[in-house]
PDB file of N, CA and C in Angstrom:
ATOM      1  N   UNK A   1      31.708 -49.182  26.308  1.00  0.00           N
ATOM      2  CA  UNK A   1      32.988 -48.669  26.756  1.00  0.00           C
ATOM      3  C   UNK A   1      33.987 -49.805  26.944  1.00  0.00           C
ATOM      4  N   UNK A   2      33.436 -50.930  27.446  1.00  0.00           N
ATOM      5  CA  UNK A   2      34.426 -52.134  27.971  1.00  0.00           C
ATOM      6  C   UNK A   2      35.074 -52.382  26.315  1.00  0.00           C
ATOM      7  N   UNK A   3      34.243 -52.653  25.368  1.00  0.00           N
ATOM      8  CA  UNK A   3      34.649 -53.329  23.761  1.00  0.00           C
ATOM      9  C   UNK A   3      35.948 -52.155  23.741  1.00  0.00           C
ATOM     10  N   UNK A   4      35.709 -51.285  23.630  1.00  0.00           N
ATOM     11  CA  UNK A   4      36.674 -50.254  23.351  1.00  0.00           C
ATOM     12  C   UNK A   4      38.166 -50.601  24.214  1.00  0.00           C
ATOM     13  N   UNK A   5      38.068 -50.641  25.107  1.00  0.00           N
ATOM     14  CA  UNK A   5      39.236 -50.929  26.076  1.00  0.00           C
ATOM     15  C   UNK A   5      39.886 -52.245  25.454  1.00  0.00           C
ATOM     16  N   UNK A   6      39.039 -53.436  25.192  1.00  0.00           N
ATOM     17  CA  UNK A   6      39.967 -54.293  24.613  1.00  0.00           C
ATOM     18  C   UNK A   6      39.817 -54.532  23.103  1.00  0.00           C
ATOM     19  N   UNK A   7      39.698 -53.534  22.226  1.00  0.00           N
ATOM     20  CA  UNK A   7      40.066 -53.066  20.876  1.00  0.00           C
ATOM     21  C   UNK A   7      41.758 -52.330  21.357  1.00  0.00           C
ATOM     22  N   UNK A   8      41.641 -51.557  22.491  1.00  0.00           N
ATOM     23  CA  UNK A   8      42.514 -51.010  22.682  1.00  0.00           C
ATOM     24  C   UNK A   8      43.879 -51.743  22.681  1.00  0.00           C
ATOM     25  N   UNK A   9      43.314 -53.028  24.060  1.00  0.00           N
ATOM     26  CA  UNK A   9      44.537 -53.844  24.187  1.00  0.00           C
ATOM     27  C   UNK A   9      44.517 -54.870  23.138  1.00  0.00           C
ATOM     28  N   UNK A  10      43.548 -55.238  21.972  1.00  0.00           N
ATOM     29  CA  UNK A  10      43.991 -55.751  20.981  1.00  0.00           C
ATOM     30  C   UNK A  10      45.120 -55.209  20.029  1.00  0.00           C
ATOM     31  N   UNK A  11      44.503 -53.398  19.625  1.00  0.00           N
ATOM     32  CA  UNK A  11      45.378 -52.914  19.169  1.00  0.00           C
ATOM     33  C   UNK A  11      47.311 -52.822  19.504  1.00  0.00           C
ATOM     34  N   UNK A  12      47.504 -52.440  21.016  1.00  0.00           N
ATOM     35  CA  UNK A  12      48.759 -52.617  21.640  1.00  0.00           C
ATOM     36  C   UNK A  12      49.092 -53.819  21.795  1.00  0.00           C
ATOM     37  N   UNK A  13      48.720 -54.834  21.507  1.00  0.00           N
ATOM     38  CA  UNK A  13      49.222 -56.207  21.312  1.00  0.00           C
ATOM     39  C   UNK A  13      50.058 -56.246  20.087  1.00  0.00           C
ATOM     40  N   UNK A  14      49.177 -55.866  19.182  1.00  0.00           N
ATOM     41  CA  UNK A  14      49.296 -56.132  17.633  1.00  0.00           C
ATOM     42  C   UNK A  14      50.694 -55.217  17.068  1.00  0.00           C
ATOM     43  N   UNK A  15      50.582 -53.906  17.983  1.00  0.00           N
ATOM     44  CA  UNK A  15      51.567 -53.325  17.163  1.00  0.00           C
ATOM     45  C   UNK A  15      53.054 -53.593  18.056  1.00  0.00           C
ATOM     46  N   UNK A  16      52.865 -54.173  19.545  1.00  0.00           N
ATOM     47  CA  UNK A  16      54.326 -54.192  20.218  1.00  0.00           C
ATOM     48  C   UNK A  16      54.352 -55.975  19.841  1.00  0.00           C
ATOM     49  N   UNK A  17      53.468 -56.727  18.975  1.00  0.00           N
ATOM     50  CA  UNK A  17      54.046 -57.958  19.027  1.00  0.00           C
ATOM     51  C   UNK A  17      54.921 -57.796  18.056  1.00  0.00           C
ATOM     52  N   UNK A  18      54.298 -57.286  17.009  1.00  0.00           N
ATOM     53  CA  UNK A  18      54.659 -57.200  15.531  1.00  0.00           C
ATOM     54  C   UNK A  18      56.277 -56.606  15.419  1.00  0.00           C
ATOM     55  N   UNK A  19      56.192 -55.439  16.538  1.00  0.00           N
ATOM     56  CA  UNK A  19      57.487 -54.894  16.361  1.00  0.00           C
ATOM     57  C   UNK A  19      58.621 -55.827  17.284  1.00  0.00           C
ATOM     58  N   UNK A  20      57.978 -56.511  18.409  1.00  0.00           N
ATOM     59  CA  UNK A  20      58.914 -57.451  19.046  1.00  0.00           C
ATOM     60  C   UNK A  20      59.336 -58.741  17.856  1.00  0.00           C
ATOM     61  N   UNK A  21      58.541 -58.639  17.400  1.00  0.00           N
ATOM     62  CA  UNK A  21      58.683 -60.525  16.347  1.00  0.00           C
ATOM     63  C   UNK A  21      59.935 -59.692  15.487  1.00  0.00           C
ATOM     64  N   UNK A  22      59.333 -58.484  14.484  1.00  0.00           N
ATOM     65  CA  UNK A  22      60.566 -58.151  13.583  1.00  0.00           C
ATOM     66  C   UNK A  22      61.803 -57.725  14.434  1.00  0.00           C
ATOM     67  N   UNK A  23      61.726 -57.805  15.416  1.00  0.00           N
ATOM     68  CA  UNK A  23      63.684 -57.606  16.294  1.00  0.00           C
ATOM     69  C   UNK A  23      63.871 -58.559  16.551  1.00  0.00           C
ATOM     70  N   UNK A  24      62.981 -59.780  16.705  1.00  0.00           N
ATOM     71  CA  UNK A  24      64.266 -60.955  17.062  1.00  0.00           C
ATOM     72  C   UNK A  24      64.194 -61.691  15.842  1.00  0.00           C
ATOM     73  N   UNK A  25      63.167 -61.348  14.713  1.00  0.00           N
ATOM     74  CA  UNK A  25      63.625 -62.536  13.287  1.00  0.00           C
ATOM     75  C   UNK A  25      64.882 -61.409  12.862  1.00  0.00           C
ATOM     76  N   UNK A  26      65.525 -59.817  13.099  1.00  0.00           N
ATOM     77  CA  UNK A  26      66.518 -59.650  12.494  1.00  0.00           C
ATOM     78  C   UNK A  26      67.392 -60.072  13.572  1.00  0.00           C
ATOM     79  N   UNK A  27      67.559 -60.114  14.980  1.00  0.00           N
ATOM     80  CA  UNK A  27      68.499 -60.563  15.750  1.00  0.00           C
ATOM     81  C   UNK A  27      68.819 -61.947  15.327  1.00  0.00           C
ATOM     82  N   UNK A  28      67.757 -63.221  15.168  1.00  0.00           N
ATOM     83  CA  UNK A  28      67.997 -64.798  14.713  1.00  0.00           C
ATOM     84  C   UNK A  28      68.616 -64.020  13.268  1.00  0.00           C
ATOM     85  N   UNK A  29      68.075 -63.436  12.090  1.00  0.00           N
ATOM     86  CA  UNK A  29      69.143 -63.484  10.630  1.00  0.00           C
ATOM     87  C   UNK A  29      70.589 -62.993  11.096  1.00  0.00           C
ATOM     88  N   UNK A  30      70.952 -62.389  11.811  1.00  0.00           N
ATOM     89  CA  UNK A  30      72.179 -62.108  12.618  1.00  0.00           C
ATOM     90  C   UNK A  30      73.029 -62.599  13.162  1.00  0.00           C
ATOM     91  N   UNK A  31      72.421 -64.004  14.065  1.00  0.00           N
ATOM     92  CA  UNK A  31      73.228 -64.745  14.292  1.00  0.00           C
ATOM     93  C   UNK A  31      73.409 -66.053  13.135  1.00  0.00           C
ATOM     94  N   UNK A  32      72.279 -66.173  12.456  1.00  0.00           N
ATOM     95  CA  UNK A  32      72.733 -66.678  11.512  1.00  0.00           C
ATOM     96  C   UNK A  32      73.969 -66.235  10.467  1.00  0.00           C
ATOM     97  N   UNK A  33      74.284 -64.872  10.427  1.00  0.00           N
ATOM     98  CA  UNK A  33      75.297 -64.692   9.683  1.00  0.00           C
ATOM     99  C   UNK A  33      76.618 -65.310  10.430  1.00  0.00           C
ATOM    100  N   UNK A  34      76.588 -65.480  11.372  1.00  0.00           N
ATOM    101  CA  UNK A  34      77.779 -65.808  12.335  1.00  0.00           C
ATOM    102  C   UNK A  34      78.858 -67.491  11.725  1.00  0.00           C
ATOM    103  N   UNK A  35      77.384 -68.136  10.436  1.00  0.00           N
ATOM    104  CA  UNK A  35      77.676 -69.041  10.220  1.00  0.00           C
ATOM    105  C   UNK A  35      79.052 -69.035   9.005  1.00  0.00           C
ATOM    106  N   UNK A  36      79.610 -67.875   8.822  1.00  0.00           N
ATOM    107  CA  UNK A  36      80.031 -67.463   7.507  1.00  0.00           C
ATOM    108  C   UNK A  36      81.834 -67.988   8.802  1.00  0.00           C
ATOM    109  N   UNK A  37      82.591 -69.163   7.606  1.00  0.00           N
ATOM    110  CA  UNK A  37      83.818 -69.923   8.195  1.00  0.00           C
ATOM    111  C   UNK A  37      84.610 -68.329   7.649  1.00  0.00           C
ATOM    112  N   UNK A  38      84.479 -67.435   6.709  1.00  0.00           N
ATOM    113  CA  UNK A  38      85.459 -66.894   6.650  1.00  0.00           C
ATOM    114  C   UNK A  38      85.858 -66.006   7.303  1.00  0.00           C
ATOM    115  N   UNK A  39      84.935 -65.635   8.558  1.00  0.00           N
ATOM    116  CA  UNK A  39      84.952 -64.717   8.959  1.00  0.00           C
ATOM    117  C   UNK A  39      85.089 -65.025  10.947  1.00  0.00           C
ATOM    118  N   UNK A  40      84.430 -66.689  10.986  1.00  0.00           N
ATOM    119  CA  UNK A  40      84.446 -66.894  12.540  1.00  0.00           C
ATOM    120  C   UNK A  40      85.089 -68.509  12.501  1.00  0.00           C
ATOM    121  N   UNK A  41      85.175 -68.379  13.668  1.00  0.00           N
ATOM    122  CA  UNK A  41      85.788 -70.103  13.919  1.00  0.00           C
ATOM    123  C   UNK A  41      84.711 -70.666  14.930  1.00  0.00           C
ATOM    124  N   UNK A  42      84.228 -71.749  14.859  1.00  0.00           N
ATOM    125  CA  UNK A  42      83.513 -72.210  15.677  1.00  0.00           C
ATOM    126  C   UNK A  42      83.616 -73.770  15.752  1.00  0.00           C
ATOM    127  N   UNK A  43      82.714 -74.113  17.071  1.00  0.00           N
ATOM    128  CA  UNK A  43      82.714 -75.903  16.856  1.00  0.00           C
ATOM    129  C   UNK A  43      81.206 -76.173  16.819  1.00  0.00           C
ATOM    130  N   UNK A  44      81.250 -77.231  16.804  1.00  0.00           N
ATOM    131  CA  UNK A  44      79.544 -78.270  16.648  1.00  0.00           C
ATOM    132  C   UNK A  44      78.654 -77.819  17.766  1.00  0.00           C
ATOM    133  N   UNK A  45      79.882 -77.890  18.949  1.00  0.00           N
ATOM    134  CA  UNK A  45      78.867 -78.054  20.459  1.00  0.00           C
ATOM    135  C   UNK A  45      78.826 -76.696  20.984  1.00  0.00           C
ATOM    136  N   UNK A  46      79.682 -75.468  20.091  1.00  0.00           N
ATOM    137  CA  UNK A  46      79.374 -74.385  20.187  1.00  0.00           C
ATOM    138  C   UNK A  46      77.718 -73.635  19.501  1.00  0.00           C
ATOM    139  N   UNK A  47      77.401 -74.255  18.229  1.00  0.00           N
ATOM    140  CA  UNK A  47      76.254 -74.309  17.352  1.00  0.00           C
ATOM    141  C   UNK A  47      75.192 -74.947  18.150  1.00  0.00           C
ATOM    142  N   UNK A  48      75.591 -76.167  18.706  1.00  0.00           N
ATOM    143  CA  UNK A  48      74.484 -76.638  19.562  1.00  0.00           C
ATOM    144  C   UNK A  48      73.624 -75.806  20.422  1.00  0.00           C
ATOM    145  N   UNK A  49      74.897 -75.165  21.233  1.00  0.00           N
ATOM    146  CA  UNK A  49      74.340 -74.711  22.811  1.00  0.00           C
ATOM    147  C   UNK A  49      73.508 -73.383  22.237  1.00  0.00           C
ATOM    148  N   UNK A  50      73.715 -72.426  21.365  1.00  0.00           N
ATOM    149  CA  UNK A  50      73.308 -71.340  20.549  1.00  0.00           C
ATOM    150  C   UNK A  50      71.902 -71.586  20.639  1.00  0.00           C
ATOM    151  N   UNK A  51      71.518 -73.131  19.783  1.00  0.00           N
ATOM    152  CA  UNK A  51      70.290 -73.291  19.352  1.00  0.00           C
ATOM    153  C   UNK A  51      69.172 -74.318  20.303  1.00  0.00           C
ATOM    154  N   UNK A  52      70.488 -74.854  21.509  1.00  0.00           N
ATOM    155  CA  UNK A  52      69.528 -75.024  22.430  1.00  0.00           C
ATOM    156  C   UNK A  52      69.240 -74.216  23.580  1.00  0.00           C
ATOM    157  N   UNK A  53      69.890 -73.422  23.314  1.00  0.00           N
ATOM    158  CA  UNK A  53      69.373 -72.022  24.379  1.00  0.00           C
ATOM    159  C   UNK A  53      67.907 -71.387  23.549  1.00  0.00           C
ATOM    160  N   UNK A  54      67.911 -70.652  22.246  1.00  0.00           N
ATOM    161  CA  UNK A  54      67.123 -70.432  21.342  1.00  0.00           C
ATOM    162  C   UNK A  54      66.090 -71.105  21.419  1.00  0.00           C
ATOM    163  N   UNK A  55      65.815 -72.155  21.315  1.00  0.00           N
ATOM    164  CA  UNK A  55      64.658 -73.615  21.210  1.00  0.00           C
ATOM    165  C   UNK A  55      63.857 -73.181  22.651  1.00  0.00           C
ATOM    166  N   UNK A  56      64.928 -73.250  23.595  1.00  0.00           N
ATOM    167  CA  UNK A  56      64.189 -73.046  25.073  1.00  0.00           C
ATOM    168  C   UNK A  56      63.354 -71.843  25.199  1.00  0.00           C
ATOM    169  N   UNK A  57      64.179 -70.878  25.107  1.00  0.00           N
ATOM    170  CA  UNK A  57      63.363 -69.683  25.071  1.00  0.00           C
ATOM    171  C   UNK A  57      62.419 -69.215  24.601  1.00  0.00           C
ATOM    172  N   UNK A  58      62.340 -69.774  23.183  1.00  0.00           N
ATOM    173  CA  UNK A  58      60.745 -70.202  22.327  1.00  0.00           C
ATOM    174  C   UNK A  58      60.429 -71.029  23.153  1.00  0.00           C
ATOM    175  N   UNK A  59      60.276 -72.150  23.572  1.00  0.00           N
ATOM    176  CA  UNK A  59      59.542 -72.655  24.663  1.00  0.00           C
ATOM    177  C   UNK A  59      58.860 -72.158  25.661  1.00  0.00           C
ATOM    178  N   UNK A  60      59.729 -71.339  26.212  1.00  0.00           N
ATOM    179  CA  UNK A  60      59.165 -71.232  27.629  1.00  0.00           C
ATOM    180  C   UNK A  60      58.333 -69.805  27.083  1.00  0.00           C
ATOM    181  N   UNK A  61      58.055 -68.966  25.589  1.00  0.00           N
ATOM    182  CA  UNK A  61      57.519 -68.060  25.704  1.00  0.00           C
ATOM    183  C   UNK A  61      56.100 -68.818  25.149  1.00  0.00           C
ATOM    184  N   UNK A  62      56.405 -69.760  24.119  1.00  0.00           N
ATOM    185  CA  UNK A  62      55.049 -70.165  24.171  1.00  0.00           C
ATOM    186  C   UNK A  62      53.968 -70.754  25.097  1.00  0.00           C
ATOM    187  N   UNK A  63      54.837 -71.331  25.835  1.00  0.00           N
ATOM    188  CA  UNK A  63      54.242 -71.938  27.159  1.00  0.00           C
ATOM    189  C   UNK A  63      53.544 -70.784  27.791  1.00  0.00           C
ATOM    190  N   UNK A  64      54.122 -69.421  28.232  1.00  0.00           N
ATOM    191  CA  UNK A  64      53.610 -68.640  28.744  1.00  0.00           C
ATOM    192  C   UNK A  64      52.289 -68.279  28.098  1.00  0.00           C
ATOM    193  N   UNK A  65      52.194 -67.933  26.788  1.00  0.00           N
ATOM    194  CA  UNK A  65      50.960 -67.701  26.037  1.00  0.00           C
ATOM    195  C   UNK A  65      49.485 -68.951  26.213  1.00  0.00           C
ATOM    196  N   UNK A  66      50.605 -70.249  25.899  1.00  0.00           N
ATOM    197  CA  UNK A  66      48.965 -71.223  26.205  1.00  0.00           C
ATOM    198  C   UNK A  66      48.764 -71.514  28.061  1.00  0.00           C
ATOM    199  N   UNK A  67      49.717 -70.681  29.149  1.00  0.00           N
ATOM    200  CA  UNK A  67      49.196 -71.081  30.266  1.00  0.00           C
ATOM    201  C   UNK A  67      47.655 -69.861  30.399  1.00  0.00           C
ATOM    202  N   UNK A  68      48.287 -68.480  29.442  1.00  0.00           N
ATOM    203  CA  UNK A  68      47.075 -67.847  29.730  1.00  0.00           C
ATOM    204  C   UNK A  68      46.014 -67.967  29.089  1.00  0.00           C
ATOM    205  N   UNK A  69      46.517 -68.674  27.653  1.00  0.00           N
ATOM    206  CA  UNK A  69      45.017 -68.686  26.993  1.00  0.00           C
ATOM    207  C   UNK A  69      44.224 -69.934  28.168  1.00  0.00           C
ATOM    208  N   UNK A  70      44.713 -71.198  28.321  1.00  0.00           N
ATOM    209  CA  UNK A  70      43.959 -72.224  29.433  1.00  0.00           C
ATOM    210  C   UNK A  70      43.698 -71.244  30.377  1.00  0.00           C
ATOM    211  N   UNK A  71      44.196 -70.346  30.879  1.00  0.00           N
ATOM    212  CA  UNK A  71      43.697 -69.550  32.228  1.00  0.00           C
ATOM    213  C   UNK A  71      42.312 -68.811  32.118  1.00  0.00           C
ATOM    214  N   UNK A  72      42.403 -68.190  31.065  1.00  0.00           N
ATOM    215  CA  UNK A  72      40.865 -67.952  30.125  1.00  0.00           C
ATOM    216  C   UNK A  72      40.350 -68.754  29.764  1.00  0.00           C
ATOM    217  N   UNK A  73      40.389 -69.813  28.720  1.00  0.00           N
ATOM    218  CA  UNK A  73      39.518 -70.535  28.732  1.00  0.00           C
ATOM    219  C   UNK A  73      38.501 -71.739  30.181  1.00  0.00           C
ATOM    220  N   UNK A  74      39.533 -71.755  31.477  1.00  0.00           N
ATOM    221  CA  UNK A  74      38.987 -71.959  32.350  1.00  0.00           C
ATOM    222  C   UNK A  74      38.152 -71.391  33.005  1.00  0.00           C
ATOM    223  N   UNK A  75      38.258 -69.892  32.947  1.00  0.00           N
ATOM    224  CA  UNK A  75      37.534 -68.888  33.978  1.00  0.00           C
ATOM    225  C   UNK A  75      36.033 -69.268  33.067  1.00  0.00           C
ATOM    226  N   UNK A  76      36.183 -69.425  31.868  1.00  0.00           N
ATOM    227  CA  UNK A  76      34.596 -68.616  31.013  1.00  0.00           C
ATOM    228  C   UNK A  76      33.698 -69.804  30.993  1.00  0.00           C
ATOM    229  N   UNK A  77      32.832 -69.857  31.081  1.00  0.00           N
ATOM    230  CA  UNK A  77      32.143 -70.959  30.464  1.00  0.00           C
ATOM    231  C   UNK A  77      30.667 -70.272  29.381  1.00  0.00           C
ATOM    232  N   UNK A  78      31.196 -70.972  28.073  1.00  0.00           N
ATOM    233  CA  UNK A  78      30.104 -70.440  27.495  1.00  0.00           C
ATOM    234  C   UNK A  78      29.484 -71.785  26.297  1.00  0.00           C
ATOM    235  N   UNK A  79      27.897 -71.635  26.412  1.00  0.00           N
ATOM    236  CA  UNK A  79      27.381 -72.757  25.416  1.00  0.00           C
ATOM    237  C   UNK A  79      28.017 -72.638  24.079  1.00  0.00           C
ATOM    238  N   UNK A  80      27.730 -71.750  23.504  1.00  0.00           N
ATOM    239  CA  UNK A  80      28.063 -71.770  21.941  1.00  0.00           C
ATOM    240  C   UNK A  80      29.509 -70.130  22.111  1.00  0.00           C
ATOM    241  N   UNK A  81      30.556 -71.078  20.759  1.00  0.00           N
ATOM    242  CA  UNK A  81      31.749 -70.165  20.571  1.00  0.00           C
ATOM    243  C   UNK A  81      31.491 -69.581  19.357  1.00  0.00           C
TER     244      UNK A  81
END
């Protein structure tokens, strides 16, 4: 019964990551269109702050993922993987 439960939450991983990843690679192709001069005006340190906000936020989500995988891999201890 337990395998089943986390087939389960493997499964709901898989399908709300998948659908979270394809909304923000079309939200990032989106703001990439923003790059088009004929249509916007912008500066350098406007482009900057865009992509160092962006950078961070990938940061701090990956961070979140390897604090839990270390959080698991601390709890378990096993001889052979």
């Amino acid at each position: 019964m337990e395998i089943m439960a986390v087939e389960a939450k493997s499964d709901r991983f898989k399908r709300l990551a998948e659908a979270r990843v394809n909304k923000a690679l079309a939200c990032l192709r989106s703001i990439g269109k923003l790059s088009n001069r004929g249509h916007y005006d912008y500066g350098e340190e406007e482009v900057r702050k865009i992509f160092q906000t962006l950078k961070r936020e990938l940061d701090d989500s990956k961070s979140e993922f390897d604090k839990a995988l270390a959080r698991e891999s601390k709890n378990n201890f096993r001889l052979n993987d």
